[in-house]
Protein backbone atom coordinates (compact mmCIF):
# COMPACT_ATOMS: atom_id res chain seq x y z
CA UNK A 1 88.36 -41.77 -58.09
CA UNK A 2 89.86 -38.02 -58.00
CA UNK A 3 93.12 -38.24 -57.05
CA UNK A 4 96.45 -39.19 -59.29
CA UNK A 5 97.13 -42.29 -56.88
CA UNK A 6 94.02 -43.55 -56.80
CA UNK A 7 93.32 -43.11 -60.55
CA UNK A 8 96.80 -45.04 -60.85
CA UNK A 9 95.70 -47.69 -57.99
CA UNK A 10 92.12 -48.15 -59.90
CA UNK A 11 94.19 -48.86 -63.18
CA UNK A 12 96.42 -51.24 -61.84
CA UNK A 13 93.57 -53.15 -60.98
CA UNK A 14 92.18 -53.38 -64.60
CA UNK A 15 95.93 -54.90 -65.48
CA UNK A 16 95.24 -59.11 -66.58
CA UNK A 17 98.54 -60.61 -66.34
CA UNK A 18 98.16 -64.43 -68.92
CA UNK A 19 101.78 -64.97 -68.75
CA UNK A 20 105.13 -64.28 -67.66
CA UNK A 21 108.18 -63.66 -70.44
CA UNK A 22 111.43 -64.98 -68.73
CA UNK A 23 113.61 -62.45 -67.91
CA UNK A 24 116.37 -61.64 -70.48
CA UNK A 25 119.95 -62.78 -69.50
CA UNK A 26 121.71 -59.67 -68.67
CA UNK A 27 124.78 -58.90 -71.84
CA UNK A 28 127.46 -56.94 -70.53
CA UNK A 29 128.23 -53.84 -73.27
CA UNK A 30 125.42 -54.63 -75.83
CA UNK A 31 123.96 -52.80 -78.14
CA UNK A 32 120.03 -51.76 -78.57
CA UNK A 33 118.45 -48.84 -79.80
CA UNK A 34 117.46 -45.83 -76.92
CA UNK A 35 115.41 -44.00 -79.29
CA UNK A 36 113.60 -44.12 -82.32
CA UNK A 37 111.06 -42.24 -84.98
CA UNK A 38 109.09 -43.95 -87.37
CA UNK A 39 109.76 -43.36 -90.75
CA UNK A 40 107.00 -41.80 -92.84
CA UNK A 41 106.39 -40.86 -96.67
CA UNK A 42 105.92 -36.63 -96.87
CA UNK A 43 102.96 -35.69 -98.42
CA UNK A 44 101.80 -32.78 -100.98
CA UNK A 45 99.57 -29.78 -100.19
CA UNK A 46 96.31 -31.95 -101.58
CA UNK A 47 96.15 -33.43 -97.62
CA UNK A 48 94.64 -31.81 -94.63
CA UNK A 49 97.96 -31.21 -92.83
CA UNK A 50 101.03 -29.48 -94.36
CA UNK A 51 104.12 -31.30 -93.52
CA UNK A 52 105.81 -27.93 -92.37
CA UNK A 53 109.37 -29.34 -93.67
CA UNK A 54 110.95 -27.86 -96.97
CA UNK A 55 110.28 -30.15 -99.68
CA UNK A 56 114.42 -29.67 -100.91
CA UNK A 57 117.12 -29.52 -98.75
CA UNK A 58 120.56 -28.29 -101.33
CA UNK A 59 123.74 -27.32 -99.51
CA UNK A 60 122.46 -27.20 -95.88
CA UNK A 61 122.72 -28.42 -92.45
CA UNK A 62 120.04 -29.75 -90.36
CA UNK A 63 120.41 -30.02 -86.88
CA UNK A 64 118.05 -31.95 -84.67
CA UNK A 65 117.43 -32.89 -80.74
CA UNK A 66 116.29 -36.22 -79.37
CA UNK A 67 116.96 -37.40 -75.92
CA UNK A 68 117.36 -41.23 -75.77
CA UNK A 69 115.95 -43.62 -72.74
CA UNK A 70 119.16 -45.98 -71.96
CA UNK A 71 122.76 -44.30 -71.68
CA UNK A 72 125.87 -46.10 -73.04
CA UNK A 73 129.77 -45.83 -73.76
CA UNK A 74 129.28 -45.18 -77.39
CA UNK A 75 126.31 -44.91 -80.07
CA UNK A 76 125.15 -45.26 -83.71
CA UNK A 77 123.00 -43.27 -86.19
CA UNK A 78 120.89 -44.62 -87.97
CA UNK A 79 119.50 -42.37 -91.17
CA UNK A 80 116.43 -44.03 -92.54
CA UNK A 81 115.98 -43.70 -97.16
CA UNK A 82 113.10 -45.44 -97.04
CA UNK A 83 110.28 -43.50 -98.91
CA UNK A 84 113.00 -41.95 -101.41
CA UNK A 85 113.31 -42.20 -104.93
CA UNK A 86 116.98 -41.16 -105.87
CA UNK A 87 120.61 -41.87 -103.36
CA UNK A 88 120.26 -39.71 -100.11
CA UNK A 89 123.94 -37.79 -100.15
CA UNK A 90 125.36 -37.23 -96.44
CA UNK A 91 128.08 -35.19 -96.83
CA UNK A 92 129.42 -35.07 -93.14
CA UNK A 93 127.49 -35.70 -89.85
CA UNK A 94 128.14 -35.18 -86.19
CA UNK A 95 126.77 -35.99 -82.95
CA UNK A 96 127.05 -34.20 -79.76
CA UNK A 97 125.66 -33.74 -76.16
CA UNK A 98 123.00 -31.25 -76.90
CA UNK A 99 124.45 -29.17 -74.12
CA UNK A 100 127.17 -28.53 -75.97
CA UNK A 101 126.51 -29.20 -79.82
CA UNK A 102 129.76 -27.49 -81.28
CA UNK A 103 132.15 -29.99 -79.93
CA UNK A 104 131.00 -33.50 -80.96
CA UNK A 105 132.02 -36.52 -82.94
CA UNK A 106 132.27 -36.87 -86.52
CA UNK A 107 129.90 -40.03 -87.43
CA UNK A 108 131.27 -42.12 -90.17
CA UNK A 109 129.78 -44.90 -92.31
CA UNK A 110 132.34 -47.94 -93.13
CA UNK A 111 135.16 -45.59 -92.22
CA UNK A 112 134.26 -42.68 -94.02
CA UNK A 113 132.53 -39.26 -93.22
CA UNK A 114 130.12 -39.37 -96.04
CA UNK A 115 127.27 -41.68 -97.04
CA UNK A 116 125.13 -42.30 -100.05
CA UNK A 117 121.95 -44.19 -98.68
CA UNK A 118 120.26 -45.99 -101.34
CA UNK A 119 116.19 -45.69 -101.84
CA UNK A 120 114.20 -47.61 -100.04
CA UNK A 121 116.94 -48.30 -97.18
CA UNK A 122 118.29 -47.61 -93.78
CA UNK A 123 122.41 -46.88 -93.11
CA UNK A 124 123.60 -47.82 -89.89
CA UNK A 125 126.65 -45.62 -88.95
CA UNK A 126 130.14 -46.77 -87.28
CA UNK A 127 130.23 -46.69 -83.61
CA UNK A 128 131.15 -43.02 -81.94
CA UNK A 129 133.27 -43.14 -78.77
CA UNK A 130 130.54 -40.81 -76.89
CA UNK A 131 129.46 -41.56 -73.53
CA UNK A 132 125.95 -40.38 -72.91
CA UNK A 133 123.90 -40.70 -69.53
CA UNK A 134 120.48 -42.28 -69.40
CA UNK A 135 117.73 -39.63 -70.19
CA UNK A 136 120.21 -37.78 -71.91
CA UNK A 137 119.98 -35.58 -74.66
CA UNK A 138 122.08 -35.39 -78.23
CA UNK A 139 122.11 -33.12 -81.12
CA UNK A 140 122.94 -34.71 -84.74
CA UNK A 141 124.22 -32.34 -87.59
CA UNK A 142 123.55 -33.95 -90.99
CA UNK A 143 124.92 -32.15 -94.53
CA UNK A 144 123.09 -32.05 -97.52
CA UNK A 145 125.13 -31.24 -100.37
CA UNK A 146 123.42 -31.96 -103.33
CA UNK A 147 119.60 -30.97 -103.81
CA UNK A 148 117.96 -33.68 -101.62
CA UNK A 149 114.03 -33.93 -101.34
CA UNK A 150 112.45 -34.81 -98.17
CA UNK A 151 110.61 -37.74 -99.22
CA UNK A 152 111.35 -39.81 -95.80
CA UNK A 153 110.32 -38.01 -92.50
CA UNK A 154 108.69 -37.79 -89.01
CA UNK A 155 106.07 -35.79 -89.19
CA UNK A 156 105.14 -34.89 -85.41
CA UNK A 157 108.79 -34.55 -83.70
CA UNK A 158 107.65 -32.21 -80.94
CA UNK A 159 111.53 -31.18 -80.83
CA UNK A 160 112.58 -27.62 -82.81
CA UNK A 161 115.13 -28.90 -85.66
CA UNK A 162 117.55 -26.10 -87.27
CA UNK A 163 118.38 -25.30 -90.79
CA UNK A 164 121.20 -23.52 -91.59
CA UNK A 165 123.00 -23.06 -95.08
CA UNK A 166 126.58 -25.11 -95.85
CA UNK A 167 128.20 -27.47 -93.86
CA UNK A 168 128.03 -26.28 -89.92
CA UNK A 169 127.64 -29.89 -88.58
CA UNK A 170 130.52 -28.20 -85.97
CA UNK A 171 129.12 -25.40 -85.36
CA UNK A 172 128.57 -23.89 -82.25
CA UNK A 173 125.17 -22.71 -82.55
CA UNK A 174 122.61 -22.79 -85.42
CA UNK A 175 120.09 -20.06 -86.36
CA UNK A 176 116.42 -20.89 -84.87
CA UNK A 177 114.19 -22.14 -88.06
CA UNK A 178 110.31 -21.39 -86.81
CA UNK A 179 107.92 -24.30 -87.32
CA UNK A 180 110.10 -26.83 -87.86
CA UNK A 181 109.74 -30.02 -85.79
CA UNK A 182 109.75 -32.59 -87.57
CA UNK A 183 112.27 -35.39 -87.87
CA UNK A 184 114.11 -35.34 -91.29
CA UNK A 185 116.15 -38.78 -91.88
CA UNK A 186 116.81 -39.96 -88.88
CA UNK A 187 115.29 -42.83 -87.70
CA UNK A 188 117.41 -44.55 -84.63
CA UNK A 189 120.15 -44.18 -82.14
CA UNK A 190 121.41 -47.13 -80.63
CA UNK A 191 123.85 -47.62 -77.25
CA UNK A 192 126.33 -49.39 -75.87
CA UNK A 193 125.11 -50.09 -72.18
CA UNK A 194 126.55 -51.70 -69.57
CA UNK A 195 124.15 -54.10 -68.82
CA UNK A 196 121.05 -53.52 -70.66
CA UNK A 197 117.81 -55.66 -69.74
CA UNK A 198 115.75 -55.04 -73.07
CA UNK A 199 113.62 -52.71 -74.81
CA UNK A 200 109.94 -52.20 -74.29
CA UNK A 201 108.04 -50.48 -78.07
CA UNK A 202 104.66 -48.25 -77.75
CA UNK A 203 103.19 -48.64 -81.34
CA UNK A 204 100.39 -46.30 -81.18
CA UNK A 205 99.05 -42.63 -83.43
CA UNK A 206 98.94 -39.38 -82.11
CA UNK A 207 98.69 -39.56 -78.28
CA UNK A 208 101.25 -41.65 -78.42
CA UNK A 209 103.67 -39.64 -80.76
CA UNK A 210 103.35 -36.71 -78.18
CA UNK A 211 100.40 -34.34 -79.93
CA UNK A 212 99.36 -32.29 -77.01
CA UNK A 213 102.29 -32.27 -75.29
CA UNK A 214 104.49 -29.49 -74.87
CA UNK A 215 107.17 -29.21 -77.10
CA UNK A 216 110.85 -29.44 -76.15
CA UNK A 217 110.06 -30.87 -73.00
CA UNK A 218 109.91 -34.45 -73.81
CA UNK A 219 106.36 -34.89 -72.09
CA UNK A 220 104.74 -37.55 -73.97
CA UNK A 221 104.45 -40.69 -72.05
CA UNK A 222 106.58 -42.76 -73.25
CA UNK A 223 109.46 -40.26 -72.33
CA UNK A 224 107.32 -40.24 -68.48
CA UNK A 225 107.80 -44.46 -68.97
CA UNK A 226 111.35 -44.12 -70.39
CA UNK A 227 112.20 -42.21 -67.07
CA UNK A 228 110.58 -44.93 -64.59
CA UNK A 229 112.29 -47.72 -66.92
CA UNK A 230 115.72 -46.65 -66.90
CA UNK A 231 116.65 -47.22 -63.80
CA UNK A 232 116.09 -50.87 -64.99
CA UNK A 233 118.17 -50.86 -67.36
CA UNK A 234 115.10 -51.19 -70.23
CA UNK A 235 115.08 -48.66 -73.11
CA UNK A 236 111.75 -47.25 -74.68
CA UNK A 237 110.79 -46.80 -78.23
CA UNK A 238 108.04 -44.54 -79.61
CA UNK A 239 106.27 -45.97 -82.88
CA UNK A 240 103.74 -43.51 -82.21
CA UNK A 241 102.76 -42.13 -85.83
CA UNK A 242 100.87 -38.98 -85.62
CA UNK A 243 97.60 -39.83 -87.78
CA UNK A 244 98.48 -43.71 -87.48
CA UNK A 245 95.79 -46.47 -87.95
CA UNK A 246 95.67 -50.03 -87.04
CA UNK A 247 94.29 -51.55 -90.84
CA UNK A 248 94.47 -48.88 -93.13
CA UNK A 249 97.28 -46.21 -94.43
CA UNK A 250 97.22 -42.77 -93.49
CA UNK A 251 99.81 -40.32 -92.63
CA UNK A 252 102.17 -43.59 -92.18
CA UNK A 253 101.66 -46.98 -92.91
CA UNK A 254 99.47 -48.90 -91.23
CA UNK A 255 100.20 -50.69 -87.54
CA UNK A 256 99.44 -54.35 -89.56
CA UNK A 257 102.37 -52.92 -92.30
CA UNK A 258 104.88 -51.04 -89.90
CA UNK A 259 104.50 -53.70 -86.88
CA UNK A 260 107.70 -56.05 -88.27
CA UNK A 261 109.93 -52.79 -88.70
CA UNK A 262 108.63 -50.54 -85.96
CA UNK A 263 108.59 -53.37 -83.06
CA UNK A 264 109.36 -56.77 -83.99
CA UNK A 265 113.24 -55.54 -85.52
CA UNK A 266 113.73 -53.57 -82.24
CA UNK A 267 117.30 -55.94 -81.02
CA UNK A 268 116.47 -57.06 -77.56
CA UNK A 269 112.91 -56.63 -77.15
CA UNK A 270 110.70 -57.70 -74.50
CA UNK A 271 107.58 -56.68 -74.65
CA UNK A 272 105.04 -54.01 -76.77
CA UNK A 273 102.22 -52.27 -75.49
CA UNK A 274 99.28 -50.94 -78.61
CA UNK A 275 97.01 -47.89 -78.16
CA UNK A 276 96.06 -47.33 -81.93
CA UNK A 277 92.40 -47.92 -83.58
CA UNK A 278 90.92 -44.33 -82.76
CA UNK A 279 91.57 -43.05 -86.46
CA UNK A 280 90.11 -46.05 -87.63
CA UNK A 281 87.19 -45.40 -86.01
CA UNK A 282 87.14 -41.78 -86.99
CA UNK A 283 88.77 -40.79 -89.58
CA UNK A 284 86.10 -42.07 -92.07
CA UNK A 285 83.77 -39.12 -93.30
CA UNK A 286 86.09 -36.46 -92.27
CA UNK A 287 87.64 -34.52 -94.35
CA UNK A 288 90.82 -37.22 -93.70
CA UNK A 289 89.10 -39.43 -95.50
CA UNK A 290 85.75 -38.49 -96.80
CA UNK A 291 84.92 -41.94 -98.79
CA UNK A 292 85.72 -44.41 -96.33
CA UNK A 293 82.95 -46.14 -94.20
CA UNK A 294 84.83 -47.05 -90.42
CA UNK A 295 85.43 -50.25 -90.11
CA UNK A 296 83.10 -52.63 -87.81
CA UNK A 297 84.57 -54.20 -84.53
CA UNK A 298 85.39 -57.68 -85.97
CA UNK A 299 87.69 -56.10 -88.61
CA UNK A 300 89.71 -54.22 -85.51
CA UNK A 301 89.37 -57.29 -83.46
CA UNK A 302 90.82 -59.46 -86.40
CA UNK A 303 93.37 -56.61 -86.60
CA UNK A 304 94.55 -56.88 -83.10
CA UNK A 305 94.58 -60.34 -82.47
CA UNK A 306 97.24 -60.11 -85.92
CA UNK A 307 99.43 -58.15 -83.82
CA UNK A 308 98.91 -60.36 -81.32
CA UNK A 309 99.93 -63.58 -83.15
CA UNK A 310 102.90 -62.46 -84.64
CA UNK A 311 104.66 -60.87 -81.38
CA UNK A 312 103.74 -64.28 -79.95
CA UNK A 313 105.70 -66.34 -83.06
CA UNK A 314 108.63 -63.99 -81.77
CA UNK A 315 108.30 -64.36 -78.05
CA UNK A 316 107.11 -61.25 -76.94
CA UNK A 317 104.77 -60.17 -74.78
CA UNK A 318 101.80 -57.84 -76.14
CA UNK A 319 100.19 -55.02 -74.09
CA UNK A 320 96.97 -53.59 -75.61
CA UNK A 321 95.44 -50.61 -74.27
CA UNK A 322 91.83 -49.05 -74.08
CA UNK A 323 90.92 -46.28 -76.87
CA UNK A 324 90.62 -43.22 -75.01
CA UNK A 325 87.36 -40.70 -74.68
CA UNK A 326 87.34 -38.29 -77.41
CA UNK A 327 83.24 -36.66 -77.24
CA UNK A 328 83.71 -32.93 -78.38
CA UNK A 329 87.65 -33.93 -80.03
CA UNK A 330 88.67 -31.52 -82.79
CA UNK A 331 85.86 -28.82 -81.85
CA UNK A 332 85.54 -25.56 -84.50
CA UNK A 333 88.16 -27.31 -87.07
CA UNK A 334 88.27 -28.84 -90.20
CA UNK A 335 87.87 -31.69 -88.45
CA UNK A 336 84.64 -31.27 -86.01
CA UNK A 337 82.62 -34.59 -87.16
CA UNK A 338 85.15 -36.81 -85.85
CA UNK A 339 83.46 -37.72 -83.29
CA UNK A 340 79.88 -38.98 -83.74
CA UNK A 341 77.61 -41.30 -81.76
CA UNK A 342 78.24 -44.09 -83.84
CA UNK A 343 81.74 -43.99 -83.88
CA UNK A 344 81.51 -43.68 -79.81
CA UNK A 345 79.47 -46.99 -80.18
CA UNK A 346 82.17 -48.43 -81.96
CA UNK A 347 85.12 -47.34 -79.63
CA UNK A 348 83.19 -49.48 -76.69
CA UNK A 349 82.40 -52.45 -78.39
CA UNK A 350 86.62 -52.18 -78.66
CA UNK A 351 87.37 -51.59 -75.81
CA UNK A 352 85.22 -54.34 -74.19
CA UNK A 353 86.52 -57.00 -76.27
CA UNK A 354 90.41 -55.48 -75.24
CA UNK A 355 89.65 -55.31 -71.50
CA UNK A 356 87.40 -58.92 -71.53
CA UNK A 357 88.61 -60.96 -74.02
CA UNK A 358 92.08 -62.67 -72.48
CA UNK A 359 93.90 -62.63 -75.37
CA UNK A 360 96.22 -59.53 -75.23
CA UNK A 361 99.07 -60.46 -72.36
CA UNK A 362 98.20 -57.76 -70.32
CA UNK A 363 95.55 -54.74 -70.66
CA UNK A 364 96.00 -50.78 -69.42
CA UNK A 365 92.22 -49.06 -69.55
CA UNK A 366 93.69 -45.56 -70.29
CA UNK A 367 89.82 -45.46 -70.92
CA UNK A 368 89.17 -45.77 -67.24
CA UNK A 369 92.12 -43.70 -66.71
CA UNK A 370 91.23 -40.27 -68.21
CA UNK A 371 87.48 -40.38 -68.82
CA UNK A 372 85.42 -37.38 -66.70
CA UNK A 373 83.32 -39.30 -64.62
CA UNK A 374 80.33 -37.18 -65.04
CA UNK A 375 80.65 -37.16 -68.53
CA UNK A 376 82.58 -40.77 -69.88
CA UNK A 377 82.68 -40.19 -73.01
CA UNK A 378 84.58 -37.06 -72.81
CA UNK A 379 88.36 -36.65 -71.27
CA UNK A 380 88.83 -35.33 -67.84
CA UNK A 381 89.67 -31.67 -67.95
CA UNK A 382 92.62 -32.03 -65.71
CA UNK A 383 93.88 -34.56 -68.43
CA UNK A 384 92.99 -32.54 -71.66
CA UNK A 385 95.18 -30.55 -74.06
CA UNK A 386 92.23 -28.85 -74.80
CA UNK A 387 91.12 -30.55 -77.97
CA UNK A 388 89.40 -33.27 -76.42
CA UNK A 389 91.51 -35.63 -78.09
CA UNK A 390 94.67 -35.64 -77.19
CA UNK A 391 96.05 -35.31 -73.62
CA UNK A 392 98.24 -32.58 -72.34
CA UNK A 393 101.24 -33.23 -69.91
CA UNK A 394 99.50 -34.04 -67.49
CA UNK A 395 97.57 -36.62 -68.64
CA UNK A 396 100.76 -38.01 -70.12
CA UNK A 397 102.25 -38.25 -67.16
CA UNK A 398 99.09 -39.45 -65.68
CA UNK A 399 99.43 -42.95 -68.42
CA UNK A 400 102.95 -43.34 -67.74
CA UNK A 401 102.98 -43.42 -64.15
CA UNK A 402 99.39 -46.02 -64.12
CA UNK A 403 101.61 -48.37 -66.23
CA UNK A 404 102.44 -51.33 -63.93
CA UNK A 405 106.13 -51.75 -64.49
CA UNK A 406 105.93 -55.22 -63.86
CA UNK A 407 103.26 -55.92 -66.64
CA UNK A 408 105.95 -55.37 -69.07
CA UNK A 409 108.34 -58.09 -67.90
């Protein structure tokens, strides 16, 4: 297979429907969240990675992008304290249509335009009368006033943020602050919708969080699955986490900690679809974590069929995907033995228990999907970002559009 359609028609055959979720009852004006961005603890400079946010924030404004999946009459902020260790202090905050980020809505919590967000906790704002159309985009304007450290972020945002000093959550424009794309604090928008039919949640690491994809141009592929979903009426939610794992902690909590929060919570949801384990398997020995032996298969097996037990308890049907080809990933970096023979060893012993063994609901081979076929164990070039990990728009688009809708129901 060479072409996009038949690459999408030869995945669409690997899809093993077990059973059908009854469709959820249609709720006039209901609220669910349109976007999210898992929350994550900020590092120090003793990691691999620099989290390329300011560790303080004192006196300033930080503006930052997102563009939601479902539309709705009005929406709510959620700001996200989790990983902090003293009050987080909103002074003001306002949300606009990014189009036009100087004439917004003030957001208020409980009636009033400023916050203090306990550690360790989310704050759910007051409804804003703003209508916003599916796909859409909004800016939200948060002021610091008080020295604030950024203990609780998202590391890989793909979206430029802006940093400006003072309160300018009305502001027209904000100056351009180079590097910075991560989310700081916000965690969740939810909408009012006029007839919502659920959510769907990718929990995944990197390729799912958008590394490799351009930024600013909402190209990872969950935004590519939002857009074919929304017509439907069913939102999706990235719990992608940049460096994520399935059993162990690494740049975020584990999939087995953050599953309840990052998917189970979500309010109307339907379904979940999992593409996370290749971190587990490489990772190890790296300079990410030099000590650690990968695990063996049963351990990610056991791991899975967790994730598979509790969205069952709850009602909702699990999607697991194939771990994708990653022979030459992270070439002439830090990073170059993550892949090695026996970690490829150990990504197809996964990946043949998730396409053979029955018990996910449904499977997606984005294996089968991107793999060169004179070379399997590497991506297809016409699917690469170029580090042989992670795939670029294209192949994005590529997973998105192979995604039988109706696997999801």
């Amino acid at each position: 297979m060479t072409t996009h359609s038949a690459l999408r028609r030869g995945l669409a055959a690997t899809v093993f429907a077990f059973s059908t979720a009854a469709a959820l009852p249609v709720q006039a004006g209901s609220w669910l969240n349109s976007w999210t961005a898992s929350p994550q603890a900020s590092w120090g400079e003793e990691f691999a990675l620099p989290t390329n946010i300011p560790a303080l924030l004192d006196n300033q404004t930080v503006r930052q992008v997102v563009r939601l999946s479902l539309g709705g009459r009005r929406v709510r902020i959620q700001l996200s304290n989790e990983y902090g260790t003293q009050p987080l202090v909103i002074g003001a905050a306002q949300v606009a249509l990014a189009a036009t980020p100087g004439r917004g809505r003030a957001i208020t919590f409980n009636g009033r335009p400023d916050v203090i967000v306990p550690p360790g906790t989310p704050v759910l704002s007051d409804p804003v009368d703003l209508a916003v159309a599916p796909l859409g985009q909004l800016a939200v304007s948060l002021y610091l006033p008080q020295p604030t450290p950024t203990r609780t972020f998202h590391w890989d945002g793909r979206q430029a943020a802006f940093l400006a000093p003072g309160n300018q959550v009305a502001a027209e424009r904000l100056p351009a602050t180079e590097g910075l794309s991560a989310r700081m604090f916000l965690s969740a928008i939810a909408v009012e919708a006029d007839a919502p039919r659920g959510s769907v949640v990718v929990i995944g690491d990197s390729i799912t969080d958008g590394n490799g994809a351009t930024l600013d141009a909402d190209t990872r592929w969950p935004d590519f699955l939002a857009a074919r979903l929304a017509p439907r009426g069913i939102a999706v939610l990235n719990a992608g986490i940049s460096g994520g794992r399935l059993l162990s902690d690494g740049m975020g909590r584990s999939a087995l900690a953050r599953f309840d929060r990052d998917v189970l919570a979500q309010p109307q949801l339907r379904s979940a679809i999992v593409l996370i384990g290749i971190n587990d398997i490489s990772w190890p020995g790296t300079a990410f974590d030099p000590q650690r032996a990968p695990p063996d298969a049963a351990a990610l097996i056991a791991g899975y069929r967790q994730l598979i037990a509790r969205a069952h308890l709850r009602g909702v049907r699990l999607v697991g995907a194939t771990l994708t080809p990653f022979e030459g990933a992270l070439a002439g970096t830090p990073l170059a033995d993550y892949f090695q023979p026996h970690k490829e060893r150990l990504r197809q012993q996964v990946n043949a228990w998730i396409r053979s063994s029955g018990e996910f609901d449904a499977v997606l081979d984005f294996d089968a999907l991107l793999r060169d076929p004179a070379q399997p164990q590497r991506m297809q070039a016409v699917f690469d970002s170029g580090d042989h990990l992670h795939p670029g728009d294209r192949g994005h688009r590529a997973m998105a559009d192979a995604v039988p809708l109706d696997t999801l129901r």
